[in-house]
PDB file of N, CA and C in Angstrom:
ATOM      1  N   UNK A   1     104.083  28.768  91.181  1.00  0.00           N
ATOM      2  CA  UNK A   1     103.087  29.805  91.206  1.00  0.00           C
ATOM      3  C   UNK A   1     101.743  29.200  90.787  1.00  0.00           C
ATOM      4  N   UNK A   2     100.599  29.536  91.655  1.00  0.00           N
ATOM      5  CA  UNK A   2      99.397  28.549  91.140  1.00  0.00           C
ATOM      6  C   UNK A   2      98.471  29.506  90.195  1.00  0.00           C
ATOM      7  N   UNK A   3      98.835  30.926  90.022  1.00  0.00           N
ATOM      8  CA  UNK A   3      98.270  31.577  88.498  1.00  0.00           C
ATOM      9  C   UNK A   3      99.062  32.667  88.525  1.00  0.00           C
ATOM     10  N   UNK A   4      99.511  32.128  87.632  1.00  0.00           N
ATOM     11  CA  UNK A   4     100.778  33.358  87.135  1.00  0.00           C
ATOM     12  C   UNK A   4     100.285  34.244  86.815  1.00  0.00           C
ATOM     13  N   UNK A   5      98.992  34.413  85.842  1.00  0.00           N
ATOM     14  CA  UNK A   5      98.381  35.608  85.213  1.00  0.00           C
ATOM     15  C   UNK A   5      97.654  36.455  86.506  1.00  0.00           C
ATOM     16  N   UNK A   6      97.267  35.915  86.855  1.00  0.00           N
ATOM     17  CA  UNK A   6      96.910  36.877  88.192  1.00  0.00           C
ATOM     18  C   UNK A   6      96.847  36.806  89.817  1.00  0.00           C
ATOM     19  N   UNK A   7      96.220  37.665  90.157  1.00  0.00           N
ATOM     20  CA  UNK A   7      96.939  38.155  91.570  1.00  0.00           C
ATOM     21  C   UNK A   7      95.565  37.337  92.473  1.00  0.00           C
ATOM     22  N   UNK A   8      95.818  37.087  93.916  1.00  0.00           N
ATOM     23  CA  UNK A   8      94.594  36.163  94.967  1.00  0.00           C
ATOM     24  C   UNK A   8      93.707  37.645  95.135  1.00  0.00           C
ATOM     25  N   UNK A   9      92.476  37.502  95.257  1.00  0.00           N
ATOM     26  CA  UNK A   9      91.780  38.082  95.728  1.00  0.00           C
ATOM     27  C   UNK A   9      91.080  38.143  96.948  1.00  0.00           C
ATOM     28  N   UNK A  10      91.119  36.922  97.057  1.00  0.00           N
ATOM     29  CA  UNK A  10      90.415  36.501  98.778  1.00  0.00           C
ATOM     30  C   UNK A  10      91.028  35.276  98.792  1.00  0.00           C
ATOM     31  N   UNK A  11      91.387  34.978 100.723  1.00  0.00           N
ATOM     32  CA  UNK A  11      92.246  33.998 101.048  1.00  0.00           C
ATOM     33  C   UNK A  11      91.091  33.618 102.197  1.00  0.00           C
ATOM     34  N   UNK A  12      91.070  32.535 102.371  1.00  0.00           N
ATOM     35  CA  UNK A  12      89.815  32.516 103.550  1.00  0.00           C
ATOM     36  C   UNK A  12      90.035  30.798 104.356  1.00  0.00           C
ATOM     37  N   UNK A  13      90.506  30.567 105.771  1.00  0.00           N
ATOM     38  CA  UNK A  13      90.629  29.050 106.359  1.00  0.00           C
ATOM     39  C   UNK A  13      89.376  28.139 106.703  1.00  0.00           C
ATOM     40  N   UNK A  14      89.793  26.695 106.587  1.00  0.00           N
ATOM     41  CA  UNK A  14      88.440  26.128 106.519  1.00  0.00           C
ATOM     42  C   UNK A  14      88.396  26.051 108.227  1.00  0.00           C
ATOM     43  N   UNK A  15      87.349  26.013 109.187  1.00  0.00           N
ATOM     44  CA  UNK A  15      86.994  25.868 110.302  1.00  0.00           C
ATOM     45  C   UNK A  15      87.946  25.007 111.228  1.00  0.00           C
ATOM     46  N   UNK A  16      88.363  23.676 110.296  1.00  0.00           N
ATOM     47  CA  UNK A  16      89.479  23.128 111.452  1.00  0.00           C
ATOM     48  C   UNK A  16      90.674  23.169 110.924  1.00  0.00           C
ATOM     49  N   UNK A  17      90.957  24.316 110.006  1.00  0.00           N
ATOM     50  CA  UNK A  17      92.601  25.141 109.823  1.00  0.00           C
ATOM     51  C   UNK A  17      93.427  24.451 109.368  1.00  0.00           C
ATOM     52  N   UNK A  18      92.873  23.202 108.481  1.00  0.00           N
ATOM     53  CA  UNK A  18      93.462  22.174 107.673  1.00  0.00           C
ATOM     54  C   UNK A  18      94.131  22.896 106.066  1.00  0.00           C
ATOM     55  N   UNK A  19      93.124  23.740 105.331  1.00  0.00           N
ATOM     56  CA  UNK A  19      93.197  24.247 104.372  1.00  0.00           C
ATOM     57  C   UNK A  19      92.991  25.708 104.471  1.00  0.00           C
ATOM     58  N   UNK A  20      93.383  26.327 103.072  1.00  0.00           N
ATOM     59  CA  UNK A  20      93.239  27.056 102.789  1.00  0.00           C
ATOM     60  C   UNK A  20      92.619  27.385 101.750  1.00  0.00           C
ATOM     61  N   UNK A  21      91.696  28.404 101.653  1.00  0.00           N
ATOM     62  CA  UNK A  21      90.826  28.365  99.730  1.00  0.00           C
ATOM     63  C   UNK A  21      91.506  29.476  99.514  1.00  0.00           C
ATOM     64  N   UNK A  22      92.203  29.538  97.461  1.00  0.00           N
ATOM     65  CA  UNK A  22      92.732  30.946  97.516  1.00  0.00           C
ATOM     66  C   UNK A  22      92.025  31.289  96.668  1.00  0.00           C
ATOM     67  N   UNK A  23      91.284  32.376  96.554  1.00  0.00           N
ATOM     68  CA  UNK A  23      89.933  33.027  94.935  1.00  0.00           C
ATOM     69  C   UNK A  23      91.087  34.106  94.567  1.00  0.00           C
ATOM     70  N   UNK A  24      91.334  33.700  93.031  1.00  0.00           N
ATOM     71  CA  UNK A  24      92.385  34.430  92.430  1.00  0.00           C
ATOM     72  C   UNK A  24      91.644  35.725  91.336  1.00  0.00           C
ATOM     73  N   UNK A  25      92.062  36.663  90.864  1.00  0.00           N
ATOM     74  CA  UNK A  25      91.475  37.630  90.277  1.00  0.00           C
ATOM     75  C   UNK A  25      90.455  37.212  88.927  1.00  0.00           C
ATOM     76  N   UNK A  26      91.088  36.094  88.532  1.00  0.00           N
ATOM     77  CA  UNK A  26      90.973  35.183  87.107  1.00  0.00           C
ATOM     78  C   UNK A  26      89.463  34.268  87.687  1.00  0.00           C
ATOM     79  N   UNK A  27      88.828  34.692  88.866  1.00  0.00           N
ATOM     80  CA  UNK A  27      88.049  33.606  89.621  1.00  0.00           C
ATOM     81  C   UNK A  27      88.390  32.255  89.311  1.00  0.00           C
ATOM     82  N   UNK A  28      89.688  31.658  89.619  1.00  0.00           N
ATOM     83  CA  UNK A  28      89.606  30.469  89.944  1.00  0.00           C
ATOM     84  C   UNK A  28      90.131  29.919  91.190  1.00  0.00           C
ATOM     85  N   UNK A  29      89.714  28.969  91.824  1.00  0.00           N
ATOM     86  CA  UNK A  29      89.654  29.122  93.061  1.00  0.00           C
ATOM     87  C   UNK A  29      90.825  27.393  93.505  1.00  0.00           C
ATOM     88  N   UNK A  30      91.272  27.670  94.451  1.00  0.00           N
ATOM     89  CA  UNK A  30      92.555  26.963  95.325  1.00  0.00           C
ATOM     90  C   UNK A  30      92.729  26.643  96.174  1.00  0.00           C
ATOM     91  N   UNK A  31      93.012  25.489  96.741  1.00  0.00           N
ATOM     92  CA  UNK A  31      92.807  24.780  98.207  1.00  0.00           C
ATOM     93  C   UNK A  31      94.663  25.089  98.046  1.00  0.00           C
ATOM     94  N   UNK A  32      94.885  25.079  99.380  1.00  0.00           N
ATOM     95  CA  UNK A  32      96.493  24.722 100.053  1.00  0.00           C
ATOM     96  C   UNK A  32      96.433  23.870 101.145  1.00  0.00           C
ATOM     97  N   UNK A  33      96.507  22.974 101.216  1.00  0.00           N
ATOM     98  CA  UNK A  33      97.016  21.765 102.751  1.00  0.00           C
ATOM     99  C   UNK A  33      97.816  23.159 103.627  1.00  0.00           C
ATOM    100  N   UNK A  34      97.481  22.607 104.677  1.00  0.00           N
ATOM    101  CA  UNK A  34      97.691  23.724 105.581  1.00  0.00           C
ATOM    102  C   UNK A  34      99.080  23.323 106.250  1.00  0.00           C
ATOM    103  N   UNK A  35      98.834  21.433 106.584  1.00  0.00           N
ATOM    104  CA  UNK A  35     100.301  20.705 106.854  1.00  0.00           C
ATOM    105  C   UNK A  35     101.415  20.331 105.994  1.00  0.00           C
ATOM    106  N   UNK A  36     101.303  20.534 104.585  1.00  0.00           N
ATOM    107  CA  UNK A  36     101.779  19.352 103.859  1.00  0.00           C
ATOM    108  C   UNK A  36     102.333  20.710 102.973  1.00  0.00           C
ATOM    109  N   UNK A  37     101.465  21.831 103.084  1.00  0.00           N
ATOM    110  CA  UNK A  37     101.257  23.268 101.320  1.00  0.00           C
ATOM    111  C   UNK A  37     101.007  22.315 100.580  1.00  0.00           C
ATOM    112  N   UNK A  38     100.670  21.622  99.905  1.00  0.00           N
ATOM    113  CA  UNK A  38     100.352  21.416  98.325  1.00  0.00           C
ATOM    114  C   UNK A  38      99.577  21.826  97.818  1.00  0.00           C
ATOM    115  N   UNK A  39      99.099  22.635  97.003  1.00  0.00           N
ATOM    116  CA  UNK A  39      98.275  23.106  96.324  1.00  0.00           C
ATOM    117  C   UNK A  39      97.684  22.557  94.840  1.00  0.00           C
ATOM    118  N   UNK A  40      96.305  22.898  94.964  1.00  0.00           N
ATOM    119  CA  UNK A  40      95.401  22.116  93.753  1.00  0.00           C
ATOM    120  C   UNK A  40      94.408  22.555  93.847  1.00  0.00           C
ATOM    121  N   UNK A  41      94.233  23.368  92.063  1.00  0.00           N
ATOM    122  CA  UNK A  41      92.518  23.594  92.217  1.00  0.00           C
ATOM    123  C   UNK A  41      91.756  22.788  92.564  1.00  0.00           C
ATOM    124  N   UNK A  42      90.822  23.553  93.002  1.00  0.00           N
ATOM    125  CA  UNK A  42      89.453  23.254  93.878  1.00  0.00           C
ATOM    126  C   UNK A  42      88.521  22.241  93.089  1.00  0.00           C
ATOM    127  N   UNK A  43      88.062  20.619  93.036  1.00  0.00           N
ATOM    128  CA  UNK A  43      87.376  20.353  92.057  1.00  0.00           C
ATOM    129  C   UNK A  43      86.102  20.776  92.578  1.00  0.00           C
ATOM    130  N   UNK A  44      85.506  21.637  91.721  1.00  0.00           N
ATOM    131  CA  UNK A  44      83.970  22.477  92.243  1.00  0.00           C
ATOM    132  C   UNK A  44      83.800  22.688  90.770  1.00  0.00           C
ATOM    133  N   UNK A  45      82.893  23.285  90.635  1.00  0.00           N
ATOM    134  CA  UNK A  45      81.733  23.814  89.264  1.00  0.00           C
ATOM    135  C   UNK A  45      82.318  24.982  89.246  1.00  0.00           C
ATOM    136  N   UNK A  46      82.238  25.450  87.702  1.00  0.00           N
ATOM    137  CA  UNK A  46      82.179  26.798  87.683  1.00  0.00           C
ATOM    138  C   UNK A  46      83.670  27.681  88.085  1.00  0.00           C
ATOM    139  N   UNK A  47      84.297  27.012  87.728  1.00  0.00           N
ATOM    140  CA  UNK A  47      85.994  27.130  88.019  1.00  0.00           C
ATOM    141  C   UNK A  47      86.311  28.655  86.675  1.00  0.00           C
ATOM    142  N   UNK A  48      86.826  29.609  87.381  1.00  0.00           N
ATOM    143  CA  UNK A  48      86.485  30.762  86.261  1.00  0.00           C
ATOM    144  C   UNK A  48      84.953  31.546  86.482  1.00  0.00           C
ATOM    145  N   UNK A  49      84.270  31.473  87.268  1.00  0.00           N
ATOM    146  CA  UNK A  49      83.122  32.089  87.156  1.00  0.00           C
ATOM    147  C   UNK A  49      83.150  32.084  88.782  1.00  0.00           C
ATOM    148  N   UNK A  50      83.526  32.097  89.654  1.00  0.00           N
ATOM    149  CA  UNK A  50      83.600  32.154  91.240  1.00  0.00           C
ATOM    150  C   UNK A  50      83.658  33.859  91.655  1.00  0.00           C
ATOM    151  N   UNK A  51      82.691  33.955  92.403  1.00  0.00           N
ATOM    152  CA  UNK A  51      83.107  35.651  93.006  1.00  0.00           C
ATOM    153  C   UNK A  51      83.488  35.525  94.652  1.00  0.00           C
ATOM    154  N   UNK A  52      82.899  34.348  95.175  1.00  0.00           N
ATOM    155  CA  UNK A  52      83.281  34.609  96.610  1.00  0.00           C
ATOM    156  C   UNK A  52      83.406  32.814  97.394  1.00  0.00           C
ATOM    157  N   UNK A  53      84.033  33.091  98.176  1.00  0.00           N
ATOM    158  CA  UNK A  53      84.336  31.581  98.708  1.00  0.00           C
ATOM    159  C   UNK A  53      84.265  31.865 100.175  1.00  0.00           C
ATOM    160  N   UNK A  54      83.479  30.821 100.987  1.00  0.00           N
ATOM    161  CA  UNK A  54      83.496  31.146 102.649  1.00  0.00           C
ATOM    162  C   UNK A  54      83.355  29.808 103.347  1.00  0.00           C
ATOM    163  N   UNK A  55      83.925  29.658 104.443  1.00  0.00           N
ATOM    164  CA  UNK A  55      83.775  27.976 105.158  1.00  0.00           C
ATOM    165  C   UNK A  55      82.565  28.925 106.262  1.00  0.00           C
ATOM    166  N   UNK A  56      81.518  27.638 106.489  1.00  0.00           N
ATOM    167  CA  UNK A  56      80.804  27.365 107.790  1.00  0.00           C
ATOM    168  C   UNK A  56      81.220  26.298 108.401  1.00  0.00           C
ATOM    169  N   UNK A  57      80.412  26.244 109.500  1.00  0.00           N
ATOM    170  CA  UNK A  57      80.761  24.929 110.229  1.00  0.00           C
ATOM    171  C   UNK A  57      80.698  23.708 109.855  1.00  0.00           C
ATOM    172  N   UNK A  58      79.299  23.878 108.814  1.00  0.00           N
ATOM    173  CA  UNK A  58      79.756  22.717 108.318  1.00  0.00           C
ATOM    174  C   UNK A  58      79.299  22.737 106.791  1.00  0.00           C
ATOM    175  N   UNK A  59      79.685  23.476 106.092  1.00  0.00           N
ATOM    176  CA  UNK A  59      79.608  23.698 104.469  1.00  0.00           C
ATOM    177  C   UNK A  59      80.692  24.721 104.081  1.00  0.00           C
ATOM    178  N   UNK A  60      80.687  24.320 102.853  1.00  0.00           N
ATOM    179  CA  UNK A  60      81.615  24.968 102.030  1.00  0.00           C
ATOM    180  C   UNK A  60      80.451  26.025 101.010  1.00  0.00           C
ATOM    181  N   UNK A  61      80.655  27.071 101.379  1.00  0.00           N
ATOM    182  CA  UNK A  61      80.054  28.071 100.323  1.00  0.00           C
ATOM    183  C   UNK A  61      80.859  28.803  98.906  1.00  0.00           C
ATOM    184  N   UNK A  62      80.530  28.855  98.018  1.00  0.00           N
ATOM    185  CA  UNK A  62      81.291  29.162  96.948  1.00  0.00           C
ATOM    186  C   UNK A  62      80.066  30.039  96.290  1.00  0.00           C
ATOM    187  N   UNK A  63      80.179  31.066  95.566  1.00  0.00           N
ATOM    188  CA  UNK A  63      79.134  32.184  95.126  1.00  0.00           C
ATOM    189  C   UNK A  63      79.768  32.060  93.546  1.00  0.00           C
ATOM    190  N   UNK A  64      78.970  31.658  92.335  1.00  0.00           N
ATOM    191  CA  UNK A  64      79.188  32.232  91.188  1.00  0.00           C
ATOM    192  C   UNK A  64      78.128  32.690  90.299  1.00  0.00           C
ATOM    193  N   UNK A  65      78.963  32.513  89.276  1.00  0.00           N
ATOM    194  CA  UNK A  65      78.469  33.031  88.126  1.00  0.00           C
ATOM    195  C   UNK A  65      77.133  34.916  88.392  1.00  0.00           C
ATOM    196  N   UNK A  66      76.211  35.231  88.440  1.00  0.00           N
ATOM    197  CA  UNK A  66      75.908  36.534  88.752  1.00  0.00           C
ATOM    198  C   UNK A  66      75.099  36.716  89.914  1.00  0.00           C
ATOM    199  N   UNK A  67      74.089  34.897  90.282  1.00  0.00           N
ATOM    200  CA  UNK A  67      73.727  35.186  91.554  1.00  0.00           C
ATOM    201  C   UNK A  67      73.196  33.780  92.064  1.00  0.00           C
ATOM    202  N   UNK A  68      74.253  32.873  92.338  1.00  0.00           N
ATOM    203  CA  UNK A  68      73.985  31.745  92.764  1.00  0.00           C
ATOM    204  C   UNK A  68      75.047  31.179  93.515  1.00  0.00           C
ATOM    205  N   UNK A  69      74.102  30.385  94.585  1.00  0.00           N
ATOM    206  CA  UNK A  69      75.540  30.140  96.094  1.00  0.00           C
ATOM    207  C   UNK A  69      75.320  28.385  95.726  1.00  0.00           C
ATOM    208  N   UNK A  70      76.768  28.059  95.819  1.00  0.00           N
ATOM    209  CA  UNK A  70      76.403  26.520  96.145  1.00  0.00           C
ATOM    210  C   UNK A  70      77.299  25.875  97.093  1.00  0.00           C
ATOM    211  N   UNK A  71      76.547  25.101  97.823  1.00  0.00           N
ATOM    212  CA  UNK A  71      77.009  24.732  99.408  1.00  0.00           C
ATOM    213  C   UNK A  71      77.648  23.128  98.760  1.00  0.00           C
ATOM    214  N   UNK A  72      78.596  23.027  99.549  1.00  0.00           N
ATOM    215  CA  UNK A  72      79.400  21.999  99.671  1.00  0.00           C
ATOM    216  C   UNK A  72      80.012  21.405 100.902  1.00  0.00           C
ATOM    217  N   UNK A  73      79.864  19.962 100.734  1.00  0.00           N
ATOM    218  CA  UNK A  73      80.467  19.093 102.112  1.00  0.00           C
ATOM    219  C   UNK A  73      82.070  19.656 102.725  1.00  0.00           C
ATOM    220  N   UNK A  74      82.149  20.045 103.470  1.00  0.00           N
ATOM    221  CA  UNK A  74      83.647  20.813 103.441  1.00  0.00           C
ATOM    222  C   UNK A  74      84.607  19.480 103.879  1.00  0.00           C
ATOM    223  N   UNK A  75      84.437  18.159 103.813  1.00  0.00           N
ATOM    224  CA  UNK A  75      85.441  17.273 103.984  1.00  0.00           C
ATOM    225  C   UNK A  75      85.479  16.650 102.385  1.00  0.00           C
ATOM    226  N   UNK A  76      84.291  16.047 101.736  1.00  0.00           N
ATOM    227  CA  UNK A  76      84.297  15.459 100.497  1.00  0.00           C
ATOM    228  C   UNK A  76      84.174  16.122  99.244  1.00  0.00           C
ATOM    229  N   UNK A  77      84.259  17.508  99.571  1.00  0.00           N
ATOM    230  CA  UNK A  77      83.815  18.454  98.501  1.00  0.00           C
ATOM    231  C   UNK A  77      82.577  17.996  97.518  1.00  0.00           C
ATOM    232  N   UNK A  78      81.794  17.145  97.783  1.00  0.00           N
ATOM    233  CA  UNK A  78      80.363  16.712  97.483  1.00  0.00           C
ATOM    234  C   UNK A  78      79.136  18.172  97.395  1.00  0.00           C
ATOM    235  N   UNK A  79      78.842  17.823  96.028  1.00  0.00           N
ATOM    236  CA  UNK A  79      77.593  18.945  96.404  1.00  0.00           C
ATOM    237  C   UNK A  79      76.522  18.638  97.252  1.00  0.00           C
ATOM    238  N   UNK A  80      76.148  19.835  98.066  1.00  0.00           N
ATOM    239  CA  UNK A  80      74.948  19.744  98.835  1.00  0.00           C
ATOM    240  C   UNK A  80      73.554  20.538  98.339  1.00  0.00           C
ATOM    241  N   UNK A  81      73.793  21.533  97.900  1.00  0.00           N
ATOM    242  CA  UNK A  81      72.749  22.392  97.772  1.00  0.00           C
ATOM    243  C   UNK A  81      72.863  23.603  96.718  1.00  0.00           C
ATOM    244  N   UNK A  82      72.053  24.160  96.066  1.00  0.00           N
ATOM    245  CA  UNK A  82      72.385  25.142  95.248  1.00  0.00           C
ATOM    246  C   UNK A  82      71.100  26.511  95.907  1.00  0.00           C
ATOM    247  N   UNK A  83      71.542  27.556  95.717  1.00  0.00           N
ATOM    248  CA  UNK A  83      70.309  28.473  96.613  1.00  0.00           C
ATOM    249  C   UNK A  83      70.709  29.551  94.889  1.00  0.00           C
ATOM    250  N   UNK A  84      69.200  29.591  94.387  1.00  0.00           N
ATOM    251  CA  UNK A  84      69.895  30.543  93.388  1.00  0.00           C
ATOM    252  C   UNK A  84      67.928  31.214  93.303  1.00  0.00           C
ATOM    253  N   UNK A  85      67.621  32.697  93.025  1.00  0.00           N
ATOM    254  CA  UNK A  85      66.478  33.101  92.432  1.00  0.00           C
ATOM    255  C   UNK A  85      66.093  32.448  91.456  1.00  0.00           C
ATOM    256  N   UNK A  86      64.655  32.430  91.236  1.00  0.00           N
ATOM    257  CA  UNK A  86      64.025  32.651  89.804  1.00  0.00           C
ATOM    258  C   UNK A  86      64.903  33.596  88.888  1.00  0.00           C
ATOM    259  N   UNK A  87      65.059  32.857  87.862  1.00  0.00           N
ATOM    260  CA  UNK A  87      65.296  33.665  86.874  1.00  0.00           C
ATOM    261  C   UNK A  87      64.075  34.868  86.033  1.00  0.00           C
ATOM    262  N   UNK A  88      64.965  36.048  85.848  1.00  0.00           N
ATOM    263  CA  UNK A  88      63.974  37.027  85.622  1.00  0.00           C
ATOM    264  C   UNK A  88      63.902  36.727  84.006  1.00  0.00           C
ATOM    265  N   UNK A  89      62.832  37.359  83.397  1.00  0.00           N
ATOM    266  CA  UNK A  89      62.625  37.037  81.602  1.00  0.00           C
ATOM    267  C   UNK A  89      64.008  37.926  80.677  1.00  0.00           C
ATOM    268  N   UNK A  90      64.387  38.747  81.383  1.00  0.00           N
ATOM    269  CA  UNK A  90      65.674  39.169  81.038  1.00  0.00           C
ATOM    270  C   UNK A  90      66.682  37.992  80.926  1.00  0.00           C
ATOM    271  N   UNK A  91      66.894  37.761  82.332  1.00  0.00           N
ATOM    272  CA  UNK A  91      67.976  36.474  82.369  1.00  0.00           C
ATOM    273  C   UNK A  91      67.579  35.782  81.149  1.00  0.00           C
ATOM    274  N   UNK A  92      66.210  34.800  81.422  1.00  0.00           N
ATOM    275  CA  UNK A  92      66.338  33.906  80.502  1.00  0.00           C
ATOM    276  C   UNK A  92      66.353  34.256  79.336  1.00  0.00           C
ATOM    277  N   UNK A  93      65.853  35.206  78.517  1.00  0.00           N
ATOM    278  CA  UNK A  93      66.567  35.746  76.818  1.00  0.00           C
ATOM    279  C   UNK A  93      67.859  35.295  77.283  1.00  0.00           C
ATOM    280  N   UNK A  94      68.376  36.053  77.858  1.00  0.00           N
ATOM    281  CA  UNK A  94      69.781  35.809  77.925  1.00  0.00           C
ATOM    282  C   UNK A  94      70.387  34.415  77.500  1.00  0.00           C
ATOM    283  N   UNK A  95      70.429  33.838  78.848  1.00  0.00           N
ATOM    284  CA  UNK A  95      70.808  32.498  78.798  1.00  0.00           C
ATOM    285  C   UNK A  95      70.276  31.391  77.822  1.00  0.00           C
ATOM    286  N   UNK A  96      69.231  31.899  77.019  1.00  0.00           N
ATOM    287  CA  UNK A  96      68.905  30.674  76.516  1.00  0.00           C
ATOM    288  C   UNK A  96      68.621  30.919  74.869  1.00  0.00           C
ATOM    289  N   UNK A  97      68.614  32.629  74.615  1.00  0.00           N
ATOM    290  CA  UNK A  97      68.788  32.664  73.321  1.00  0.00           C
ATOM    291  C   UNK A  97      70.123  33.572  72.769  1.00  0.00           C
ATOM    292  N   UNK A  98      70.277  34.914  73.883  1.00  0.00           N
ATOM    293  CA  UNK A  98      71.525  35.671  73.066  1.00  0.00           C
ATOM    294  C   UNK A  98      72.430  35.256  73.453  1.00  0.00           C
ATOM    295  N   UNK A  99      73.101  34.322  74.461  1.00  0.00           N
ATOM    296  CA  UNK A  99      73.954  33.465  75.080  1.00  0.00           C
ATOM    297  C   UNK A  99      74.629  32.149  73.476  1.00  0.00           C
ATOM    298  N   UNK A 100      73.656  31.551  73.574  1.00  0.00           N
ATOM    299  CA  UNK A 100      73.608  30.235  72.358  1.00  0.00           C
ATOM    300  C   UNK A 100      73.776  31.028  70.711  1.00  0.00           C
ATOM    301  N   UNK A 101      72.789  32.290  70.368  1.00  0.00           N
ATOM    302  CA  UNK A 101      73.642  32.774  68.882  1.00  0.00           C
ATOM    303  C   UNK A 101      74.341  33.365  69.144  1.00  0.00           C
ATOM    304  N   UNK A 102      74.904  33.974  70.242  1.00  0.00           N
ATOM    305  CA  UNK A 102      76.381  34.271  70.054  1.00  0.00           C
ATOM    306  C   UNK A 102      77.674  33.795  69.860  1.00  0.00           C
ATOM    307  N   UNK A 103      77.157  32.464  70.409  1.00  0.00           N
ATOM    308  CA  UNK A 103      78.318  31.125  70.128  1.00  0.00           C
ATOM    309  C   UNK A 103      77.978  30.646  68.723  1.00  0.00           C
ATOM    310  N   UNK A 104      77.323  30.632  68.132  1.00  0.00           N
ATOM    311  CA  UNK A 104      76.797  30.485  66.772  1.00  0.00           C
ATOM    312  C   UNK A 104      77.247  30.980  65.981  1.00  0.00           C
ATOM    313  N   UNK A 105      76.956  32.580  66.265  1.00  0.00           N
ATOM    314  CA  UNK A 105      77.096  33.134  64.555  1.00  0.00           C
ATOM    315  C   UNK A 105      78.603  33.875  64.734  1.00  0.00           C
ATOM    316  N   UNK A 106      79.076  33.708  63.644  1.00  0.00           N
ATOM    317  CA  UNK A 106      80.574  34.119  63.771  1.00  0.00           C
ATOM    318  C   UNK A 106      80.301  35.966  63.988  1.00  0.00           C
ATOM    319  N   UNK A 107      81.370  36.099  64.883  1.00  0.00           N
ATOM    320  CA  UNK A 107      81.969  37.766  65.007  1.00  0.00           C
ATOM    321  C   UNK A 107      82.854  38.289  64.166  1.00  0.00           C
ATOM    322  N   UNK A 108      82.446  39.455  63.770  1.00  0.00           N
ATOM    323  CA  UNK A 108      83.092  40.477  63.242  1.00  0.00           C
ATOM    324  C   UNK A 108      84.828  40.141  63.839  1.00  0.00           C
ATOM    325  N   UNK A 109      85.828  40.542  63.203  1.00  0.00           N
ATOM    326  CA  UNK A 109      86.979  40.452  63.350  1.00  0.00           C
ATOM    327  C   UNK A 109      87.632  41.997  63.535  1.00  0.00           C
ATOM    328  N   UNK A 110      88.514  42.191  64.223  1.00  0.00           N
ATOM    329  CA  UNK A 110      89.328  43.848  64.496  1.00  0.00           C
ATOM    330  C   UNK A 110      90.555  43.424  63.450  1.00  0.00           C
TER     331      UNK A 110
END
């Protein structure tokens, strides 16, 4: 079983029907040999933070974290490109100060 804890969410074939990508509920994402089945996560970024996975003709698209696509060689799994907005001044508080003391300062316990 390649995640026991949870269920595939999207199953999607690469263009010449070699593989398979599986995006599991847990967003982590899964190639299958199409001749052989063997299965093995995907080495990509952001493994756990994936919302969507799609083949083109000739890239590998993978969508994470809240709004950023990053294109990949669909034979070497090599990065190609990242397409992401400006970050808004919201985001960045976020990411760069309540993100970091939250890992900091210890939490309250239940």
């Amino acid at each position: 079983m390649l995640e026991p804890q949870s269920q595939p969410r999207f199953v999607t074939t690469s263009r010449d029907g070699s593989r398979f990508a599986v995006l599991f509920q847990n967003r982590y994402l899964w190639f299958i040999d199409a001749t052989s089945g063997a299965a093995s996560r995907a080495p990509v970024a952001a493994q756990g933070q994936i919302s969507g996975v799609t083949w083109t003709p000739n890239r590998l698209l993978i969508a994470d974290y809240a709004n950023r696509i990053v294109a990949y060689d669909p034979v070497k799994l090599t990065h190609q490109q990242t397409y992401r907005p400006s970050l808004t001044r919201w985001e960045l508080a976020y990411y760069y100060v309540i993100a970091p003391l939250h890992a900091v300062f210890p939490k309250p316990r239940s």
